[in-house]
Structure formats: C-alpha cells, structure tokens
C-alpha atoms as a PDB file:
ATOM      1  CA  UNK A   1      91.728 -17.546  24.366  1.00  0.00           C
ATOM      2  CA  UNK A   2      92.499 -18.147  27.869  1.00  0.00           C
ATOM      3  CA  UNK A   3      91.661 -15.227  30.944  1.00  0.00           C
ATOM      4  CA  UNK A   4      92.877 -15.676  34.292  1.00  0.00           C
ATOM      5  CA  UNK A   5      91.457 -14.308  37.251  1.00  0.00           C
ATOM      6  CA  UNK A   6      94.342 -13.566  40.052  1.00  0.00           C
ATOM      7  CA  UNK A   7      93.490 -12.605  43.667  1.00  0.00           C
ATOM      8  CA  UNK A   8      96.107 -10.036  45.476  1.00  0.00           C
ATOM      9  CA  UNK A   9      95.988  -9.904  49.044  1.00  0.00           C
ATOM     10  CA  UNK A  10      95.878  -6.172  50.307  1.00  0.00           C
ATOM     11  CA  UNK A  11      98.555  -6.587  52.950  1.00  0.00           C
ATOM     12  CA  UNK A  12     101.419  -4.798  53.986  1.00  0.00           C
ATOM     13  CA  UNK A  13     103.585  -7.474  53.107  1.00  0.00           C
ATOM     14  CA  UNK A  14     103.443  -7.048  49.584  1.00  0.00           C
ATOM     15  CA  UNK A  15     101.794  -3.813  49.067  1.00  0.00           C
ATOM     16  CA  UNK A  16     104.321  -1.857  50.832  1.00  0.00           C
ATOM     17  CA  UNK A  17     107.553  -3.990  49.646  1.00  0.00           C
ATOM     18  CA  UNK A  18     109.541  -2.124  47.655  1.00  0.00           C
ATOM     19  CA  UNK A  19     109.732  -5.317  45.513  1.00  0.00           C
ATOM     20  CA  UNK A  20     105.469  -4.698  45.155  1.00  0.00           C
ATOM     21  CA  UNK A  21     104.698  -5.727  41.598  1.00  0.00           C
ATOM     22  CA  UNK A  22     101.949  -3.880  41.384  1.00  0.00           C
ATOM     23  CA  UNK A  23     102.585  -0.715  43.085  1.00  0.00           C
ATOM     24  CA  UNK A  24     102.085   1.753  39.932  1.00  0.00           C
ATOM     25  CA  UNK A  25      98.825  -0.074  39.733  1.00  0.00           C
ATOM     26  CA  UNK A  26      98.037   0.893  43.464  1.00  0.00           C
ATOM     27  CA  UNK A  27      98.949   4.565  42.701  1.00  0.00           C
ATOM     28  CA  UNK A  28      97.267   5.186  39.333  1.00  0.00           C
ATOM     29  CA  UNK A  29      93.870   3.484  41.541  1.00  0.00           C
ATOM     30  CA  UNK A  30      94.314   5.690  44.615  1.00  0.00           C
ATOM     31  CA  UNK A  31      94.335   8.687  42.015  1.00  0.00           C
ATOM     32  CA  UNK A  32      91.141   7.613  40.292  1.00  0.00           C
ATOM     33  CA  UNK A  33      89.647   6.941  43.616  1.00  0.00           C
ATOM     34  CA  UNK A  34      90.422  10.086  45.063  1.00  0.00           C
ATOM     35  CA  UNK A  35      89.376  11.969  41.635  1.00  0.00           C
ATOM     36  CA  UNK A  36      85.729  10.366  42.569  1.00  0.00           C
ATOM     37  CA  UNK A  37      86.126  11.267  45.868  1.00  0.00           C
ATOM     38  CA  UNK A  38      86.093   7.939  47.006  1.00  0.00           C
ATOM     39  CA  UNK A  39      88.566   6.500  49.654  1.00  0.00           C
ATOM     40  CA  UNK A  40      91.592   4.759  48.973  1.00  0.00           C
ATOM     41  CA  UNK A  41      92.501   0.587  48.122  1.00  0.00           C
ATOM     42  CA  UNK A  42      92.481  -0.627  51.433  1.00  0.00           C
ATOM     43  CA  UNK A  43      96.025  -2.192  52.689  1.00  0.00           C
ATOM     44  CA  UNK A  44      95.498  -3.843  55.889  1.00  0.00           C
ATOM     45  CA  UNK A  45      98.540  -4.413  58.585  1.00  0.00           C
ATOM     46  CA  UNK A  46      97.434  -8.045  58.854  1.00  0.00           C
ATOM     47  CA  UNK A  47      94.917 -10.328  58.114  1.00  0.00           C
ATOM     48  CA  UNK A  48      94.517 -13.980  59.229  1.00  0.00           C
ATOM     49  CA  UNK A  49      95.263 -16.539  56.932  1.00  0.00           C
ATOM     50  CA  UNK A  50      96.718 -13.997  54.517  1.00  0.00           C
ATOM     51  CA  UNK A  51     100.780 -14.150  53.524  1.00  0.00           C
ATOM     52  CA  UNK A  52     100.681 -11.710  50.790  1.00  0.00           C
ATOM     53  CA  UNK A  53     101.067 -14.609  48.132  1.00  0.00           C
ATOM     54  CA  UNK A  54      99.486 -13.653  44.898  1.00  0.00           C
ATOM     55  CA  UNK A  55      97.441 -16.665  43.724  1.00  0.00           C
ATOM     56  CA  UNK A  56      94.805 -17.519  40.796  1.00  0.00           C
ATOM     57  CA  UNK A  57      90.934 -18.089  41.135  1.00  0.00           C
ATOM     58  CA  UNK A  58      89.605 -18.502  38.770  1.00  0.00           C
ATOM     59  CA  UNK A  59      89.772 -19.152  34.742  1.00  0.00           C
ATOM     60  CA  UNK A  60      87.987 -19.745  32.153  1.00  0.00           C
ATOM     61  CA  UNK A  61      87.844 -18.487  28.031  1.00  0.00           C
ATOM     62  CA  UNK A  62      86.640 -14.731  26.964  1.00  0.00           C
ATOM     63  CA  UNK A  63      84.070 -15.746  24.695  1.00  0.00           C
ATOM     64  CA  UNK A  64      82.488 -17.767  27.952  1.00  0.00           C
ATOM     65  CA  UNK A  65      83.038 -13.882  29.585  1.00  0.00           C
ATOM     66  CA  UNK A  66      81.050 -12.421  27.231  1.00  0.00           C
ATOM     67  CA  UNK A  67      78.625 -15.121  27.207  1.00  0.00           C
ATOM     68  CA  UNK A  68      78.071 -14.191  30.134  1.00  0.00           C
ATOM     69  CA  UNK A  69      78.315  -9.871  30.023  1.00  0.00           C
ATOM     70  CA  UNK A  70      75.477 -10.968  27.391  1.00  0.00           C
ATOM     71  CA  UNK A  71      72.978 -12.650  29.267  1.00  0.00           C
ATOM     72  CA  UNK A  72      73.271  -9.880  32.029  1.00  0.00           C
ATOM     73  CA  UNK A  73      72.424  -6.951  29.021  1.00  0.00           C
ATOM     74  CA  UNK A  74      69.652  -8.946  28.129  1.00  0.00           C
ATOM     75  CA  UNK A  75      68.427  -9.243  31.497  1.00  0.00           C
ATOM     76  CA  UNK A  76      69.048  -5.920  32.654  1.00  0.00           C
ATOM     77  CA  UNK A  77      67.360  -4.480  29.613  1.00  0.00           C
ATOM     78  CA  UNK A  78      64.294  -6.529  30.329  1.00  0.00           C
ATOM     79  CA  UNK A  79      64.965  -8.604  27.143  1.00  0.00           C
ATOM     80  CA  UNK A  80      64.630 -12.516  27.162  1.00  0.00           C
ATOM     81  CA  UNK A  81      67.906 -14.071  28.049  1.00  0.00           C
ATOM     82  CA  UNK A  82      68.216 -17.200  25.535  1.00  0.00           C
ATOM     83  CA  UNK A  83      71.374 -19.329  25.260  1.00  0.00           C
ATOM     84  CA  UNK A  84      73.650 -19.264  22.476  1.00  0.00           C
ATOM     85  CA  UNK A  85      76.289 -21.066  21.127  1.00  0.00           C
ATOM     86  CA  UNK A  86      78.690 -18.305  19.829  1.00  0.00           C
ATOM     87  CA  UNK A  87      78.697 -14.462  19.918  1.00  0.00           C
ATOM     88  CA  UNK A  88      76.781 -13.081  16.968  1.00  0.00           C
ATOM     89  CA  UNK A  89      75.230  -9.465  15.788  1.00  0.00           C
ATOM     90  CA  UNK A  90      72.907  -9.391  18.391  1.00  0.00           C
ATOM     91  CA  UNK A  91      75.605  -9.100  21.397  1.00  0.00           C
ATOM     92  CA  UNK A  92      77.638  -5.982  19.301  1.00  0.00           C
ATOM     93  CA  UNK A  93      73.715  -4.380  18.721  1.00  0.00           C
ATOM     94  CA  UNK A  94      73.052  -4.957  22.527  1.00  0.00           C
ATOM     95  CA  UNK A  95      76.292  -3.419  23.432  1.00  0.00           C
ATOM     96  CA  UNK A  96      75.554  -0.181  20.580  1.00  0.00           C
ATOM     97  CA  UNK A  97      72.175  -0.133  21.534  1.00  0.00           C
ATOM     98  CA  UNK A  98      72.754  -0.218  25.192  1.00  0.00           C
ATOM     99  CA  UNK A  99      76.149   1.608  25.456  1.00  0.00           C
ATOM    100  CA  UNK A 100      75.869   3.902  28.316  1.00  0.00           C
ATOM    101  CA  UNK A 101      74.079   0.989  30.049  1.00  0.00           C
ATOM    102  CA  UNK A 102      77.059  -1.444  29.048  1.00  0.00           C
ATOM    103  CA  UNK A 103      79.432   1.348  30.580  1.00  0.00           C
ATOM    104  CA  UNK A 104      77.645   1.578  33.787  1.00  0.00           C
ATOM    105  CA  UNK A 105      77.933  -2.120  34.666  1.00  0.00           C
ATOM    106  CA  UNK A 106      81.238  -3.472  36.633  1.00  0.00           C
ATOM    107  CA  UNK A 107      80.789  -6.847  34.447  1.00  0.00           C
ATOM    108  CA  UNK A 108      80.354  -5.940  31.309  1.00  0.00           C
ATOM    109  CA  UNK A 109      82.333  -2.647  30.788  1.00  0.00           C
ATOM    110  CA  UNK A 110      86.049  -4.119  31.850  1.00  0.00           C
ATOM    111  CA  UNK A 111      89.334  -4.756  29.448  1.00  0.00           C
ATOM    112  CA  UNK A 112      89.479  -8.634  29.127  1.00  0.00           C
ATOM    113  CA  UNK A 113      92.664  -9.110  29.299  1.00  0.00           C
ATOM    114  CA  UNK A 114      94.094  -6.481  32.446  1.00  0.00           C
ATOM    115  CA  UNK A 115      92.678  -3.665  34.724  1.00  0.00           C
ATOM    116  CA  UNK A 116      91.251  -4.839  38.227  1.00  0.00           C
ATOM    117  CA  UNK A 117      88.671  -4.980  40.700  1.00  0.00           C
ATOM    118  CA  UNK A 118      89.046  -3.224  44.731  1.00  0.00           C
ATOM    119  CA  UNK A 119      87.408  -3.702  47.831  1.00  0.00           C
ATOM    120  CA  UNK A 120      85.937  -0.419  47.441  1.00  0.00           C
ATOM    121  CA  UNK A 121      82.175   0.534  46.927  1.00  0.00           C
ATOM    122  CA  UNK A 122      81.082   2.576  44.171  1.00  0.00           C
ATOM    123  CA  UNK A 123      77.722   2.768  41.800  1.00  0.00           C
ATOM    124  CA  UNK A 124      79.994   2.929  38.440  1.00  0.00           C
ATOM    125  CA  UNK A 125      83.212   1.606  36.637  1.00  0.00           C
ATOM    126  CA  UNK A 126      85.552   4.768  36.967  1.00  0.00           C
ATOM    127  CA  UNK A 127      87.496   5.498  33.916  1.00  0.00           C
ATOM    128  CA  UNK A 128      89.854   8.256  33.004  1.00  0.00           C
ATOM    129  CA  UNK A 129      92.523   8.411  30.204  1.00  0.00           C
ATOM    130  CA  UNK A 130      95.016   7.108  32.754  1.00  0.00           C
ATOM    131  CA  UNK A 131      93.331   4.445  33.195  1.00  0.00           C
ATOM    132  CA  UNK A 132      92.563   3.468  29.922  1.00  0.00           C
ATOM    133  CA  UNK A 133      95.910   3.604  28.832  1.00  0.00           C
ATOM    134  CA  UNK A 134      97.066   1.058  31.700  1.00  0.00           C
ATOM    135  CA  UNK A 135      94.639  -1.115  32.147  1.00  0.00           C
ATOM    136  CA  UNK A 136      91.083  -0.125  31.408  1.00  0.00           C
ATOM    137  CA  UNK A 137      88.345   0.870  33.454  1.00  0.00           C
ATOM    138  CA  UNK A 138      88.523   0.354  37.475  1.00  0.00           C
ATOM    139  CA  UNK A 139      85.564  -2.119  39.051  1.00  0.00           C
ATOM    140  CA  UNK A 140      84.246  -2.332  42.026  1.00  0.00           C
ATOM    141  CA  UNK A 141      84.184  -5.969  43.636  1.00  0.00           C
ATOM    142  CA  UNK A 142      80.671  -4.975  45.616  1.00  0.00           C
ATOM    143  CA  UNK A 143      79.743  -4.082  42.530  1.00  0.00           C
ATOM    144  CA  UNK A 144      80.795  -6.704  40.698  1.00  0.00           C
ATOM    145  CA  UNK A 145      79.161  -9.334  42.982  1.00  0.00           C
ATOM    146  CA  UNK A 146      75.744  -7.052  43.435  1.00  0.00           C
ATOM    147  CA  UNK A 147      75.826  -7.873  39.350  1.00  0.00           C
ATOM    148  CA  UNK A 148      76.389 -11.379  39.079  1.00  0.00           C
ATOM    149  CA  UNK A 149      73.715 -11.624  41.731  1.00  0.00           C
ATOM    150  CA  UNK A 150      71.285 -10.464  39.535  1.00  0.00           C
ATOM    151  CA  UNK A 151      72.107 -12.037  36.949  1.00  0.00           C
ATOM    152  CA  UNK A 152      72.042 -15.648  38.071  1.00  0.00           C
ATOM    153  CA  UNK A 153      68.733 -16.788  37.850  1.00  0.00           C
ATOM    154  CA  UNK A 154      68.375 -16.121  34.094  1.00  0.00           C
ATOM    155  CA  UNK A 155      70.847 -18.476  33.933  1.00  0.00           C
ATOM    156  CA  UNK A 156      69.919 -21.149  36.331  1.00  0.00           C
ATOM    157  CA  UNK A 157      71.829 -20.382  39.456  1.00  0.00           C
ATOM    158  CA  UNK A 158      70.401 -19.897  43.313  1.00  0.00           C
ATOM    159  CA  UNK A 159      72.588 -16.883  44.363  1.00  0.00           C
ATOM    160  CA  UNK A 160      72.363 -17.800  47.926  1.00  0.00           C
ATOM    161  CA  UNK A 161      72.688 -21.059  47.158  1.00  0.00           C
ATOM    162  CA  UNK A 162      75.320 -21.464  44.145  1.00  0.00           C
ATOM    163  CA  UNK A 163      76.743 -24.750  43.314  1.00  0.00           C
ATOM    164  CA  UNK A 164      80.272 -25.239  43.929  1.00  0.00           C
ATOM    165  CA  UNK A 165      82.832 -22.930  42.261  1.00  0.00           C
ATOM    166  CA  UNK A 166      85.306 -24.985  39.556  1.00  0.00           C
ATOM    167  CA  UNK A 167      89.194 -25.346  40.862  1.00  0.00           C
ATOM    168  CA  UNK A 168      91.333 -22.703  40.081  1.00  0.00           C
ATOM    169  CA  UNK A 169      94.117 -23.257  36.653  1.00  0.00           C
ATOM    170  CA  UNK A 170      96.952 -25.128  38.248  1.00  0.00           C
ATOM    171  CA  UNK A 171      99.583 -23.051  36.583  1.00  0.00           C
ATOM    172  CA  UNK A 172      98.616 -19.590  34.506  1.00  0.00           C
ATOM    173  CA  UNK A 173      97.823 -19.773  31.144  1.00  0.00           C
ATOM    174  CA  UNK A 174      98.851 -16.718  28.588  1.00  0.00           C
ATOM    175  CA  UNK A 175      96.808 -14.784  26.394  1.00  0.00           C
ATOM    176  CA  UNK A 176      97.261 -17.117  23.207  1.00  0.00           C
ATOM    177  CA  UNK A 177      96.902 -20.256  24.207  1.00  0.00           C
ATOM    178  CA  UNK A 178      93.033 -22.184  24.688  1.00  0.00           C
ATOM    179  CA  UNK A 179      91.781 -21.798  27.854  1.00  0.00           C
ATOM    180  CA  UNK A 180      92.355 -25.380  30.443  1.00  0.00           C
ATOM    181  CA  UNK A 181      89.414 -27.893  29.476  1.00  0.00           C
ATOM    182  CA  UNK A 182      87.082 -28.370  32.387  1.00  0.00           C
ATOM    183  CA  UNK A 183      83.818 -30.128  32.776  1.00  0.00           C
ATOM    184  CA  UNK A 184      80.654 -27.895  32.040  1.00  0.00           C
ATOM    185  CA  UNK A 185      77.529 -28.994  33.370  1.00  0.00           C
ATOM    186  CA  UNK A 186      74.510 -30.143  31.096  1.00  0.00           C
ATOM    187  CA  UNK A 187      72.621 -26.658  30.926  1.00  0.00           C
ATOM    188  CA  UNK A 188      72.204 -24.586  27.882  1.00  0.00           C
ATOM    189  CA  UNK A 189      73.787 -21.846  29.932  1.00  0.00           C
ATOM    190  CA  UNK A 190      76.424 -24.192  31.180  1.00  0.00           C
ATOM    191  CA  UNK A 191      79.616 -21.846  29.397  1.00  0.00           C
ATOM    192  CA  UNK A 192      77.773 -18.993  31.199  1.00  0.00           C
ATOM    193  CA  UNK A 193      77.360 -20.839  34.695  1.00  0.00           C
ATOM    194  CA  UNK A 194      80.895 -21.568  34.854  1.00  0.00           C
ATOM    195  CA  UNK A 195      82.437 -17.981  34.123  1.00  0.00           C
ATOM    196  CA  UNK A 196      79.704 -17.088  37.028  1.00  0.00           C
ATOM    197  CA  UNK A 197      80.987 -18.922  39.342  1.00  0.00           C
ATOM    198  CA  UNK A 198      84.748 -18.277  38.712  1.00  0.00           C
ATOM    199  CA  UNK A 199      83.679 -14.563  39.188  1.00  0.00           C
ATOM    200  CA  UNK A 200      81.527 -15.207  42.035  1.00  0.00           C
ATOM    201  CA  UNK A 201      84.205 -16.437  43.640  1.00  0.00           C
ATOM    202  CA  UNK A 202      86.985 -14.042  43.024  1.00  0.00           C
ATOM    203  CA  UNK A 203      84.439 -11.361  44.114  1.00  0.00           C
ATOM    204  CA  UNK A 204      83.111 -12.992  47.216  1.00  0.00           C
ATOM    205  CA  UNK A 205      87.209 -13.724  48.186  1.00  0.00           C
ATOM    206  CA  UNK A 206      87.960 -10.101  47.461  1.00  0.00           C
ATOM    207  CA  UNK A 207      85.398  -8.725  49.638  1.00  0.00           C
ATOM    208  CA  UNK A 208      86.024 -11.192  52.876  1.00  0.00           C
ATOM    209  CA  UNK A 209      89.799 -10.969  52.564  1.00  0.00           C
ATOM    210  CA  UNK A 210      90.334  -7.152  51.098  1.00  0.00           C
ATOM    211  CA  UNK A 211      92.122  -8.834  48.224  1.00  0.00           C
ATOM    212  CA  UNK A 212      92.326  -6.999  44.607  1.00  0.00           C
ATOM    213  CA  UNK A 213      90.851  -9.317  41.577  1.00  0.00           C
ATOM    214  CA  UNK A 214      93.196  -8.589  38.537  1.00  0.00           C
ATOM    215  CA  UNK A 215      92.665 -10.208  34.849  1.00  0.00           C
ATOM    216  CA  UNK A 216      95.575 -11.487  32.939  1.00  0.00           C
END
C-alpha cells in the first residue's frame, strides 16, 4: 500500500486562512504541546521561498516503512541488523519485546497512514487520547532526523554524506492502491535506503523551512 509524505509550510498564509485545512490539526497539537509544556507549532509571518502551497516529498510503500522502523529496533537494541525480504515474527517480537522502547522512538511509534511531525524539539512521541483518536501520536522532526541519523550506517548510508533523495510522487496516491514503482539501488537494504531518504528529506525540509511533515 502506498504512504505519502506531504510537507506544510508553517506560514501565515495558510495557517491563519480561515480556509486552513488543517487548522483542527494545529489546535489539537498546540494542546498536546502545551500539556508537555512545550511551546507551540511555529507559524512564521514569512519565509523566503515559501507560498503556503502544500506539496508532497516523499513516498514510498509501508512495508518499506517498517523495513525500515525494523532495522532501527535492531540497531538500537544492540541486535545485528540483517536484511529481509518481508516482515516476519521477528519484527512483531521486536516490537513486544521492545515496546516501551518502540514507543519512545519518533520513527517507529507513528500511525502509518495520518498524524504528523513539527518543528518542535522534544525527547519523546507525545500521545494522549486526543491524539490517538485523530491521528496518532505527535513526532518531533529533530527527533525524527536525530533517528534516521543513527540509523543509517546499519544500512549503508553516510549521514553527512547521503546519496541523493528519490523525486517526490507526481500526483498523490491513496491508501489502496501500490505504491509508484521507482528504481531501488542494488543493496540488500535497498527497500530500507529508499524510505530513509524520503524521510531524511521531509525531516531535513521541515526543520530549514518550519514546515509540518504529515502522512497520508
């Protein structure tokens, strides 16, 4: 199944339109923020380069996602990351094994298909029943990226050197349908490598241009 990643600029221009798409999103984040004691989403007045124009990333399948969550439970848990060519036992006895591990990490504890990342620091995914019921737990984008970081060289990547990130879906794809075909490169992590970079991206976008990453 197909997952988009969508970046949305944090601009006056379409945050504080009253045609703003996503402003019960906004509100039920500023309250879960602000319940952590944490600031609010950032909106800026203006930034260069930025019209307020929501636009896609990145995309890519959600078995490739957890691919990926996978390799970074294995590594984080000091386990040997190995590839794999579908999901199997061992991922769900990572994830039971490892649960309040899984649930600390901005990668791997995150709804598939909704919720979001902000431009706002914080150690762990913040989660209430609000939350859950709209969209699932709230990610930071630091976080997010201080993750994939870590994660990369188990899986063949220079993180301050990463190879270039793979052209965003031309039009979005819904939830049913396969996700767009796209070259992989020869590496037995190669499913893994691309959702990295996709993510890399949107996180490394959302921090230099205070954009929001949303799934869909």
């Amino acid at each position: 199944m197909a997952c988009d990643l969508w970046l949305v600029p944090l601009v006056d221009v379409l945050c504080h339109s009253p045609d703003n798409p996503f402003a019960e999103e906004l509100a039920l984040y500023d309250r879960a923020l602000h319940d952590a004691g944490l600031p609010p989403v950032p909106v800026h007045a203006y930034m260069p380069g930025l019209s307020g124009d929501v636009a896609p990333v990145a995309g890519f399948d959600y078995d490739a996602l957890h691919f990926l969550r996978r390799a970074y439970l294995l590594q984080l848990c000091g386990l040997v990351v190995t590839p794999v060519d579908e999901l199997g036992g061992d991922y769900e006895q990572l994830l039971e094994m490892f649960e309040s591990t899984a649930q600390s990490s901005h990668l791997v504890w995150h709804y598939d298909h909704a919720g979001a990342y902000v431009p706002v620091d914080f150690p762990a995914p913040l989660s209430d029943d609000e939350l859950l019921a709209g969209g699932g737990p709230l990610g930071s984008s630091h976080a997010l990226l201080r993750e994939l970081e870590f994660v990369a060289p188990a899986i063949g990547i220079d993180p301050a050197n990463p190879p270039l990130p793979p052209v965003p879906p031309a039009a979005p794809t819904s939830l049913e349908e396969p996700a767009a075909s796209v070259p992989l490169d020869d590496s037995p992590f190669a499913r893994e490598r691309h959702v990295w970079l996709g993510l890399h991206q949107a996180a490394t976008r959302s921090l230099a241009q205070s954009s929001m990453i949303i799934f869909s």
